[in-house]
C-alpha atoms as a PDB file:
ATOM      1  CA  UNK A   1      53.696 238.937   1.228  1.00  0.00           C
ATOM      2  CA  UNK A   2      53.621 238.325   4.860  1.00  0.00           C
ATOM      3  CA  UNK A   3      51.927 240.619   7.474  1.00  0.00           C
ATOM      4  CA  UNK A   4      52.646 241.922  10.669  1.00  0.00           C
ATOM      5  CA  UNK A   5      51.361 240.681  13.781  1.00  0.00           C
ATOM      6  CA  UNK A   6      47.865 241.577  14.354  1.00  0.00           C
ATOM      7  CA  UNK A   7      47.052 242.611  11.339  1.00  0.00           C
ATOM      8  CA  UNK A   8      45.588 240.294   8.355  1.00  0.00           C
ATOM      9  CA  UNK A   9      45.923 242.935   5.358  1.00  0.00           C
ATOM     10  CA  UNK A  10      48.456 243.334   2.861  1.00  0.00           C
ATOM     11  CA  UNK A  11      51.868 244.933   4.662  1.00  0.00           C
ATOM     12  CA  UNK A  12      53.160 246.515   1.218  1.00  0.00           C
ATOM     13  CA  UNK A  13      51.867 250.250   2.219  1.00  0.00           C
ATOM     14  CA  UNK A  14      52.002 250.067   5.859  1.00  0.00           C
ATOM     15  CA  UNK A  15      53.606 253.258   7.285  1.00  0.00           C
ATOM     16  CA  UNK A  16      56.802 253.596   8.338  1.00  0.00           C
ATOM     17  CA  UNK A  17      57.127 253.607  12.155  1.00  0.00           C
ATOM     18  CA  UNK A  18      57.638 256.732  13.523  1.00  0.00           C
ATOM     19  CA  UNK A  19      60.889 257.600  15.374  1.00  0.00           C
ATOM     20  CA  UNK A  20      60.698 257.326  19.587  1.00  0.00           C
ATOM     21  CA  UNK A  21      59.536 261.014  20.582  1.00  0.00           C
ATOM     22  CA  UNK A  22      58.747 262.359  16.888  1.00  0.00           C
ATOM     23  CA  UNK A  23      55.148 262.201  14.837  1.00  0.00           C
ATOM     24  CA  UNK A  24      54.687 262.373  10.967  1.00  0.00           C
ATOM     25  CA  UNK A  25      53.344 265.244  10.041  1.00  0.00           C
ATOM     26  CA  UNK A  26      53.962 265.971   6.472  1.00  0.00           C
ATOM     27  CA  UNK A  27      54.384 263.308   3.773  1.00  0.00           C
ATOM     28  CA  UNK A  28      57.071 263.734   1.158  1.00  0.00           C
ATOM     29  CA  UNK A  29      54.726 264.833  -1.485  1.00  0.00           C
ATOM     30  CA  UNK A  30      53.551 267.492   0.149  1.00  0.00           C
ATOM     31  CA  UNK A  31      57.044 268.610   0.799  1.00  0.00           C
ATOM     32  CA  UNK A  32      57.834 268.521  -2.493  1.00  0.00           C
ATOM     33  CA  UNK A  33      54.771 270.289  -3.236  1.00  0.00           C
ATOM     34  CA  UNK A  34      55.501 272.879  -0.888  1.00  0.00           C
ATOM     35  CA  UNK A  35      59.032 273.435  -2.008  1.00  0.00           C
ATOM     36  CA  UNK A  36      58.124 273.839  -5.751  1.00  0.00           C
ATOM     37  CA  UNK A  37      55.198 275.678  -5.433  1.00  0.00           C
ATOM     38  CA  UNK A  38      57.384 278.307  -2.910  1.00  0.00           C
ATOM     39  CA  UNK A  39      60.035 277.637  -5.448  1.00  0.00           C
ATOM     40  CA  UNK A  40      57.846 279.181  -8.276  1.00  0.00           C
ATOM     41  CA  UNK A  41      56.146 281.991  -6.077  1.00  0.00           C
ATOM     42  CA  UNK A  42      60.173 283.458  -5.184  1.00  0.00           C
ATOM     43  CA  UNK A  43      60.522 283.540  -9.355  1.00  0.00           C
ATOM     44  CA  UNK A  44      57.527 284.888  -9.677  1.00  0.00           C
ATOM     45  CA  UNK A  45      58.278 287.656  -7.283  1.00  0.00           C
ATOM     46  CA  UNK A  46      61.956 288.067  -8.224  1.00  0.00           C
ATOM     47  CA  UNK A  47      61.080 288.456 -11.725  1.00  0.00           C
ATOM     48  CA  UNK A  48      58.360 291.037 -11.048  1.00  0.00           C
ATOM     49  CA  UNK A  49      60.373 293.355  -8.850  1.00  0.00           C
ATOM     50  CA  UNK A  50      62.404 293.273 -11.964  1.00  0.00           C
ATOM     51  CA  UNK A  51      60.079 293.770 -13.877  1.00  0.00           C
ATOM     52  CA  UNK A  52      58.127 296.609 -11.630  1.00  0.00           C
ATOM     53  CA  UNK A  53      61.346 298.523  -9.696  1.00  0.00           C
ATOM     54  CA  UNK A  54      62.883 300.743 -12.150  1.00  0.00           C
ATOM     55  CA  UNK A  55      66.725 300.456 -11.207  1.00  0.00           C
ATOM     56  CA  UNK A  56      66.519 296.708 -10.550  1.00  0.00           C
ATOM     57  CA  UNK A  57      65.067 296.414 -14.597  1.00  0.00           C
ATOM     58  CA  UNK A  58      68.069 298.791 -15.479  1.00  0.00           C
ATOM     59  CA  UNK A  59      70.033 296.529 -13.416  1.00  0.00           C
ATOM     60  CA  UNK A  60      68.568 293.267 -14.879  1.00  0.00           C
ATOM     61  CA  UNK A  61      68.119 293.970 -18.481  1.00  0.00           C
ATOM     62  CA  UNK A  62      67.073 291.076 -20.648  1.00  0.00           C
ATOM     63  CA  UNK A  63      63.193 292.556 -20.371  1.00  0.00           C
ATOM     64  CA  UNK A  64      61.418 290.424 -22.796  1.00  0.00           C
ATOM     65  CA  UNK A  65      63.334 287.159 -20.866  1.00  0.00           C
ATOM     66  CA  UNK A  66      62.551 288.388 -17.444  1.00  0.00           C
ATOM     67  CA  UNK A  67      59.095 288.847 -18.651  1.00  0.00           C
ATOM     68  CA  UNK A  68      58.932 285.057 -20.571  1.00  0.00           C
ATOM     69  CA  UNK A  69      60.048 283.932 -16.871  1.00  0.00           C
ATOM     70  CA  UNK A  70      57.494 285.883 -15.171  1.00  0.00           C
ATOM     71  CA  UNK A  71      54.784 284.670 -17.159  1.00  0.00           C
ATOM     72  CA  UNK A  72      55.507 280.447 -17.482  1.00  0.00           C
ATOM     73  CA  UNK A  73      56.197 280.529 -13.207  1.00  0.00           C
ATOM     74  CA  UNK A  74      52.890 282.257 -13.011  1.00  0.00           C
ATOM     75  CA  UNK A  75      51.186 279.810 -15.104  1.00  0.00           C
ATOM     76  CA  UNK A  76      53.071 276.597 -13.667  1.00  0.00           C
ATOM     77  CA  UNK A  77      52.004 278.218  -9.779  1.00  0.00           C
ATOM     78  CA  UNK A  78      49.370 275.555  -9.607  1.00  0.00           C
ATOM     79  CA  UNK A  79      50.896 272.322 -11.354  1.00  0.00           C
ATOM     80  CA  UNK A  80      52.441 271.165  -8.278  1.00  0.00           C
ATOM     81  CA  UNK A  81      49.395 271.221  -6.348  1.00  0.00           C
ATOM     82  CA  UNK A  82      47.428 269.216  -9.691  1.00  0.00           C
ATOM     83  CA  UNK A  83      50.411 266.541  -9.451  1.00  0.00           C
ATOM     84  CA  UNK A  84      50.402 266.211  -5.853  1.00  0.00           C
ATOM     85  CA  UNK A  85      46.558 265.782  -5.743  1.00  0.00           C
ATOM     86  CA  UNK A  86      47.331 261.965  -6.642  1.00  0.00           C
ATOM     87  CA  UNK A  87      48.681 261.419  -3.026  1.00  0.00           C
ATOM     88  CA  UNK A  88      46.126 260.586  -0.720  1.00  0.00           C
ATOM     89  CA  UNK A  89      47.983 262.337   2.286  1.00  0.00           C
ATOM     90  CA  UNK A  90      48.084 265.775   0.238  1.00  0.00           C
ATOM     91  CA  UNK A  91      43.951 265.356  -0.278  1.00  0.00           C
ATOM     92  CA  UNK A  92      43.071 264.993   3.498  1.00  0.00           C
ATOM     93  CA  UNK A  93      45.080 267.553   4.539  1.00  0.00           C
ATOM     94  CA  UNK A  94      42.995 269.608   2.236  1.00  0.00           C
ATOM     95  CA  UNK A  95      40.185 268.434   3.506  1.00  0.00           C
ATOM     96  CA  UNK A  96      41.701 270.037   7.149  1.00  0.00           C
ATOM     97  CA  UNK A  97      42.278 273.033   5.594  1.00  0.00           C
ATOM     98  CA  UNK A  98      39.020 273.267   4.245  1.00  0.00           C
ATOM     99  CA  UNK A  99      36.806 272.504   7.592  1.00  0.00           C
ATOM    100  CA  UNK A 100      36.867 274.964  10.315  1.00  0.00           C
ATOM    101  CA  UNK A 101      35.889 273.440  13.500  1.00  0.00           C
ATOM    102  CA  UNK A 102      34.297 274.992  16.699  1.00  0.00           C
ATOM    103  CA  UNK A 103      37.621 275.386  18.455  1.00  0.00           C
ATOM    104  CA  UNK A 104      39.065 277.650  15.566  1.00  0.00           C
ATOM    105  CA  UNK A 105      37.041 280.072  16.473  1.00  0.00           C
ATOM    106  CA  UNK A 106      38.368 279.823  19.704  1.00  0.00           C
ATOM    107  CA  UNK A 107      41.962 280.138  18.363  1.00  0.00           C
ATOM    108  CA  UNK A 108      40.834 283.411  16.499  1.00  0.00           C
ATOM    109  CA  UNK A 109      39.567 285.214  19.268  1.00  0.00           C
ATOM    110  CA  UNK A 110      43.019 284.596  21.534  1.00  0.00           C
ATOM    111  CA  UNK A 111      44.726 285.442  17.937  1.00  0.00           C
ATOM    112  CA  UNK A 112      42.761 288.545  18.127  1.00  0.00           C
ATOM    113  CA  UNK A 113      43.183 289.538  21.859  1.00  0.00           C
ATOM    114  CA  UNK A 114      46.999 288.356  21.573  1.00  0.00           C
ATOM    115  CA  UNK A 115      46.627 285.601  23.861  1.00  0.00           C
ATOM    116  CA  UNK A 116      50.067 283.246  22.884  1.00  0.00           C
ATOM    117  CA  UNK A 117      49.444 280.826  25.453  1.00  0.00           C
ATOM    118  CA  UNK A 118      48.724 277.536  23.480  1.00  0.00           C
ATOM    119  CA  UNK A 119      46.145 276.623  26.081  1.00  0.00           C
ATOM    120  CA  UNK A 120      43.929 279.391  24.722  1.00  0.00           C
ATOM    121  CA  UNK A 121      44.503 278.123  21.111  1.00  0.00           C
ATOM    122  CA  UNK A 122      43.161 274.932  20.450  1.00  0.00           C
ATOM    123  CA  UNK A 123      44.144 273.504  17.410  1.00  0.00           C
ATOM    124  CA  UNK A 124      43.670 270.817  14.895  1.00  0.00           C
ATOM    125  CA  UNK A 125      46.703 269.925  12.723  1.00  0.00           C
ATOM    126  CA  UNK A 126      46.255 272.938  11.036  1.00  0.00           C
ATOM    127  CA  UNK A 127      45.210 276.204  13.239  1.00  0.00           C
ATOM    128  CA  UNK A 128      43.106 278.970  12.173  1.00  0.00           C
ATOM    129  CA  UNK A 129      45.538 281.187  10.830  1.00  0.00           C
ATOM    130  CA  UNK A 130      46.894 278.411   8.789  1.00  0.00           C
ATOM    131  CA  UNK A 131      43.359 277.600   7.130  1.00  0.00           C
ATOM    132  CA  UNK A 132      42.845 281.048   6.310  1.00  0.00           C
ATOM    133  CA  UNK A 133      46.120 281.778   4.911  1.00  0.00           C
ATOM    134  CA  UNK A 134      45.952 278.800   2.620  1.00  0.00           C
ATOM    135  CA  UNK A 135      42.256 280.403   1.714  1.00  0.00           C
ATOM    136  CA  UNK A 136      43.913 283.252   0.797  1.00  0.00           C
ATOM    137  CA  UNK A 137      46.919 282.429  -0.992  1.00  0.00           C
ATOM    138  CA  UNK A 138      45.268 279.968  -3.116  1.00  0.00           C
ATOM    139  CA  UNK A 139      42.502 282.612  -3.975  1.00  0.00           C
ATOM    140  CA  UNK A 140      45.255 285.547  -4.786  1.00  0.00           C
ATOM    141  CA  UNK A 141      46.966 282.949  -7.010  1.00  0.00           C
ATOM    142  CA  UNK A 142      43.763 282.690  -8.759  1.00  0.00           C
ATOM    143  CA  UNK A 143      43.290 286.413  -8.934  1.00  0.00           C
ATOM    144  CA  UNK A 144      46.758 286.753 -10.453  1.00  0.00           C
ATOM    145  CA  UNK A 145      46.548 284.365 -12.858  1.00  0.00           C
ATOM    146  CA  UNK A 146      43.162 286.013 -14.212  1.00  0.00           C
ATOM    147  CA  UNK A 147      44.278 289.491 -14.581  1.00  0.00           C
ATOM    148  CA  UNK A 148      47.441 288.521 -15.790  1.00  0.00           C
ATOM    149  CA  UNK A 149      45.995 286.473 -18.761  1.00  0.00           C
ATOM    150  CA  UNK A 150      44.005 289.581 -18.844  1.00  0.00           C
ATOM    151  CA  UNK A 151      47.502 291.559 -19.288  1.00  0.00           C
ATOM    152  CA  UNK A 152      49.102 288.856 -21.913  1.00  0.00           C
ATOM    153  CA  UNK A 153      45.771 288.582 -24.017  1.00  0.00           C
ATOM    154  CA  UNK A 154      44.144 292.099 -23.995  1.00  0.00           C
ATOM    155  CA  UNK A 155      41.588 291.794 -25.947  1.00  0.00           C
ATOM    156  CA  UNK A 156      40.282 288.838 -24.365  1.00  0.00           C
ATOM    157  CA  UNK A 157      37.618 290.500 -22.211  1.00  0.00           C
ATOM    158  CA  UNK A 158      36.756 293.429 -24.320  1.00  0.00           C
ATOM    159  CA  UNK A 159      34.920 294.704 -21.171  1.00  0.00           C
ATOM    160  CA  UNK A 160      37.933 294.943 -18.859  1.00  0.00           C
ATOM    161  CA  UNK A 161      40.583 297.552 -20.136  1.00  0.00           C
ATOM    162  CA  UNK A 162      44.084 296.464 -19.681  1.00  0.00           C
ATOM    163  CA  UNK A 163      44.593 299.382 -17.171  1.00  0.00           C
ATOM    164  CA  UNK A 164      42.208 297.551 -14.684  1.00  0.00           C
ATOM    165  CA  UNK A 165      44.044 294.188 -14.709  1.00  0.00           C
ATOM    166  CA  UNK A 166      47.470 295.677 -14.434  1.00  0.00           C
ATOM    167  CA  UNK A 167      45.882 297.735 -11.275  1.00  0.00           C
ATOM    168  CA  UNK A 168      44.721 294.573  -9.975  1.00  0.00           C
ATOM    169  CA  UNK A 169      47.659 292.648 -10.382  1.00  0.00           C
ATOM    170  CA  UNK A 170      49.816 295.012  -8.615  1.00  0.00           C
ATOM    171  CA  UNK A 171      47.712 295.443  -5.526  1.00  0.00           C
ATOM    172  CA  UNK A 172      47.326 291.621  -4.890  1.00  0.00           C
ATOM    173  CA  UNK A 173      50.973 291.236  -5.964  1.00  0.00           C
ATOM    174  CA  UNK A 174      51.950 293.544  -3.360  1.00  0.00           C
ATOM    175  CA  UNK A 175      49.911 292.114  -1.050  1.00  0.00           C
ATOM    176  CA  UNK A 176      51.223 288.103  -1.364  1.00  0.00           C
ATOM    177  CA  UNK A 177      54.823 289.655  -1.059  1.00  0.00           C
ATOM    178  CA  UNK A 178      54.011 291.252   2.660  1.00  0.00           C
ATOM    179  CA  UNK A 179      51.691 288.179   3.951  1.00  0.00           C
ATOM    180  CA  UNK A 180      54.816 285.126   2.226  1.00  0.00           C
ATOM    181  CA  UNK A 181      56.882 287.592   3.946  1.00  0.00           C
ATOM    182  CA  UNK A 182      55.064 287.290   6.771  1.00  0.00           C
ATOM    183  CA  UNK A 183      54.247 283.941   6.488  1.00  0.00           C
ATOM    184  CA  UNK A 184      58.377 283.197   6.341  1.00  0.00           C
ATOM    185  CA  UNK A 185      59.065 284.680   9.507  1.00  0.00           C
ATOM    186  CA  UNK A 186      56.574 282.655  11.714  1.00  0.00           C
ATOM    187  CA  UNK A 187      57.701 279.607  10.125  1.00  0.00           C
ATOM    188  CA  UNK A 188      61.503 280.651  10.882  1.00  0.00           C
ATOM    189  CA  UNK A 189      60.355 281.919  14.022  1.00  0.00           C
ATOM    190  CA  UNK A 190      58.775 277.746  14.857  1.00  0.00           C
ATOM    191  CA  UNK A 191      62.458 275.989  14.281  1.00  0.00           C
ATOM    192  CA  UNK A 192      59.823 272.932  15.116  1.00  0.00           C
ATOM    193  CA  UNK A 193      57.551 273.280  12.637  1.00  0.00           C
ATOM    194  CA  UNK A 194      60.334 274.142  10.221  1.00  0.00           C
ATOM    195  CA  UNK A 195      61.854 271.121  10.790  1.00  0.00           C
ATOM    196  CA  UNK A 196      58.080 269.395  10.236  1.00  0.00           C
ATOM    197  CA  UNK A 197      58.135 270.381   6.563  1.00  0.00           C
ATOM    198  CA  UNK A 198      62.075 269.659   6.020  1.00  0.00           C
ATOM    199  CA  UNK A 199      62.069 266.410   7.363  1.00  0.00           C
ATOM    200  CA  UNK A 200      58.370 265.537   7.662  1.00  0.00           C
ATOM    201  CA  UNK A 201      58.186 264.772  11.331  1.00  0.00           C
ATOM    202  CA  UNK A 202      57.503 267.051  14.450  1.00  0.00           C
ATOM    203  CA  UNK A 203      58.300 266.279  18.241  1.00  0.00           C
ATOM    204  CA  UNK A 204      55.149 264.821  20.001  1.00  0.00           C
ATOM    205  CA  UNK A 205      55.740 266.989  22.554  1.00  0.00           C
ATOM    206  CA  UNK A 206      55.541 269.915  20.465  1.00  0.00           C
ATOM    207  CA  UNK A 207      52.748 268.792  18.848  1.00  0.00           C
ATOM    208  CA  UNK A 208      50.551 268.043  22.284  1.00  0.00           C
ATOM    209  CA  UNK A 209      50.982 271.802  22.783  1.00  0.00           C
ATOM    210  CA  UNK A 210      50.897 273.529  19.435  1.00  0.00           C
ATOM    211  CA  UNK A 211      48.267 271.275  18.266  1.00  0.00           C
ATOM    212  CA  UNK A 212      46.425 269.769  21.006  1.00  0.00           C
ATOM    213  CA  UNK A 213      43.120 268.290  18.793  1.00  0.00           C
ATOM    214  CA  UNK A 214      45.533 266.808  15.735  1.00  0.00           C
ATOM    215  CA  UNK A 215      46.574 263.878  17.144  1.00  0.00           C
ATOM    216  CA  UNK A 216      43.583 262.805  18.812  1.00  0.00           C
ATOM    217  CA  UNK A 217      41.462 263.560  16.202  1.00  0.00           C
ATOM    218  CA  UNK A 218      43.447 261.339  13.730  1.00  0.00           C
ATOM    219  CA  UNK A 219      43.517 258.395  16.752  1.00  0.00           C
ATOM    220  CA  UNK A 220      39.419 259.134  16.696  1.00  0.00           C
ATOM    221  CA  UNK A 221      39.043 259.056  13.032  1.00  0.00           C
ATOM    222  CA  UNK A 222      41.736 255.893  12.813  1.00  0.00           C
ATOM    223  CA  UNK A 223      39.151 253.824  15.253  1.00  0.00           C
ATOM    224  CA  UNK A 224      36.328 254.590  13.291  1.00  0.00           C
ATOM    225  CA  UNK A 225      37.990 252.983   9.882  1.00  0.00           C
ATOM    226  CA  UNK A 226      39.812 249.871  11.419  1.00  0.00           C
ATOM    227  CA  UNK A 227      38.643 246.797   9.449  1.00  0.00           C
ATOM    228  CA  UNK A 228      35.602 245.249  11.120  1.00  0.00           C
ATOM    229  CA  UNK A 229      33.825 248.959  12.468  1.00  0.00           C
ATOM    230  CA  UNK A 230      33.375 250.472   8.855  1.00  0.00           C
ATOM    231  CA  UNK A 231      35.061 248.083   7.030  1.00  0.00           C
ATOM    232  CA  UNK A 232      37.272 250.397   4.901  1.00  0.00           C
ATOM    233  CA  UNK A 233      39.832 247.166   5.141  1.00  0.00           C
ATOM    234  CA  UNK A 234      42.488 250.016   5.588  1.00  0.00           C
ATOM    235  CA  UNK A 235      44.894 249.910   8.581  1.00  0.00           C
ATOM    236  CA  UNK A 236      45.254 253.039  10.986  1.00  0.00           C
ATOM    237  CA  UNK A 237      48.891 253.914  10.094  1.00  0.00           C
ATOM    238  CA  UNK A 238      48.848 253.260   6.316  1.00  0.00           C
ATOM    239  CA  UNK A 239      49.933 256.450   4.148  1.00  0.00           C
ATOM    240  CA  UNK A 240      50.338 256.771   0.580  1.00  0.00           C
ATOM    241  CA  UNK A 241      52.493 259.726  -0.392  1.00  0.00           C
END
């Protein structure tokens, strides 16, 4: 296969170029990954209210379905996220998510004295918030999961009475509902950063102001790999999804 001027590598996984004004931001396994896991978190709440609320289980019926729903979307929560992990895109933006740098804290204290002006909330590609609501949400997916194994095998910590799990898994339940709720309405409330995880791409501009470090911290990190500095023989640009 041929290459492209000024480059001497294989062209078969060079990324697409990105349209005039707009900047990838999302590859399209993550979207995917994002849609089923949110996909599988709405049955999982749907079937719980069911399951929880009363008139909506007189409503409903079919208990011991709603409840055979309930349980295989809780289990499948994470398979997404497994799948996706083969997509080298999906791994480094874990890798953001996971590293708070010295401007985040930065971004927490404006958060906390409710500055909005992006000036006074530096940001990588992910902010603050963002890092610790993924923290969060992946560790109350955890926590659910573990009690309710707890609920569906009783007697598997003999330790732990049943009572305790289901205690558990109603608090933390409750409390994913009111921070995806939350979580919803800020990404409504960003049409721009809505439209980053529908289509994948983001306006630079919006980016520059949203997320003033992203960019040039990918630009600084792109330099230090280019063929010839580190020799990783991989071209700034190239994405596997």
């Amino acid at each position: 296969m041929t290459s492209t001027v000024g480059w001497d590598g294989p062209t078969g996984n060079v990324k697409r170029l990105d349209p005039p004004g707009r900047v990838r931001r999302f590859s399209t396994t993550e979207r995917l990954v994002h849609r089923a896991t949110g996909w599988l978190m709405l049955v999982c709440l749907v079937t719980a209210a069911c399951l929880y609320l009363g008139p909506l289980a007189q409503v409903v019926g079919h208990r011991h379905l709603v409840s055979t729903v309930h349980r295989w979307s809780g289990i499948l929560l994470p398979a997404p996220l497994l799948i996706g992990l083969s997509s080298a895109a999906l791994r480094a933006d874990l890798r953001r998510l996971d590293r708070f740098a010295p401007y985040d804290t930065q971004w927490l204290r404006a958060a906390r004295g409710r500055v909005t002006s992006p000036g006074a909330r530096p940001a990588g590609k992910f902010n603050a918030g963002q890092k610790l609501y993924a923290g969060w949400i992946a560790g109350a997916v955890l926590v659910m999961m573990f009690t309710g194994s707890l609920m569906w095998f009783s007697g598997f910590l003999p330790l732990t009475s049943r009572t305790d799990a289901i205690l558990i898994h109603d608090v933390v339940a409750w409390a994913i509902t009111f921070v995806i709720i939350a979580h919803m309405r800020k990404a409504y409330g960003d049409p721009e950063a809505l439209e980053g995880m529908r289509t994948g791409y983001v306006g630079r501009a919006w980016a520059d102001r949203h997320h003033s470090k992203w960019l040039s911290e990918d630009a600084a990190e792109a330099d230090g790999k280019r063929p010839g500095i580190e020799g990783s023989g991989k071209r700034p640009g190239i994405e596997d999804d």
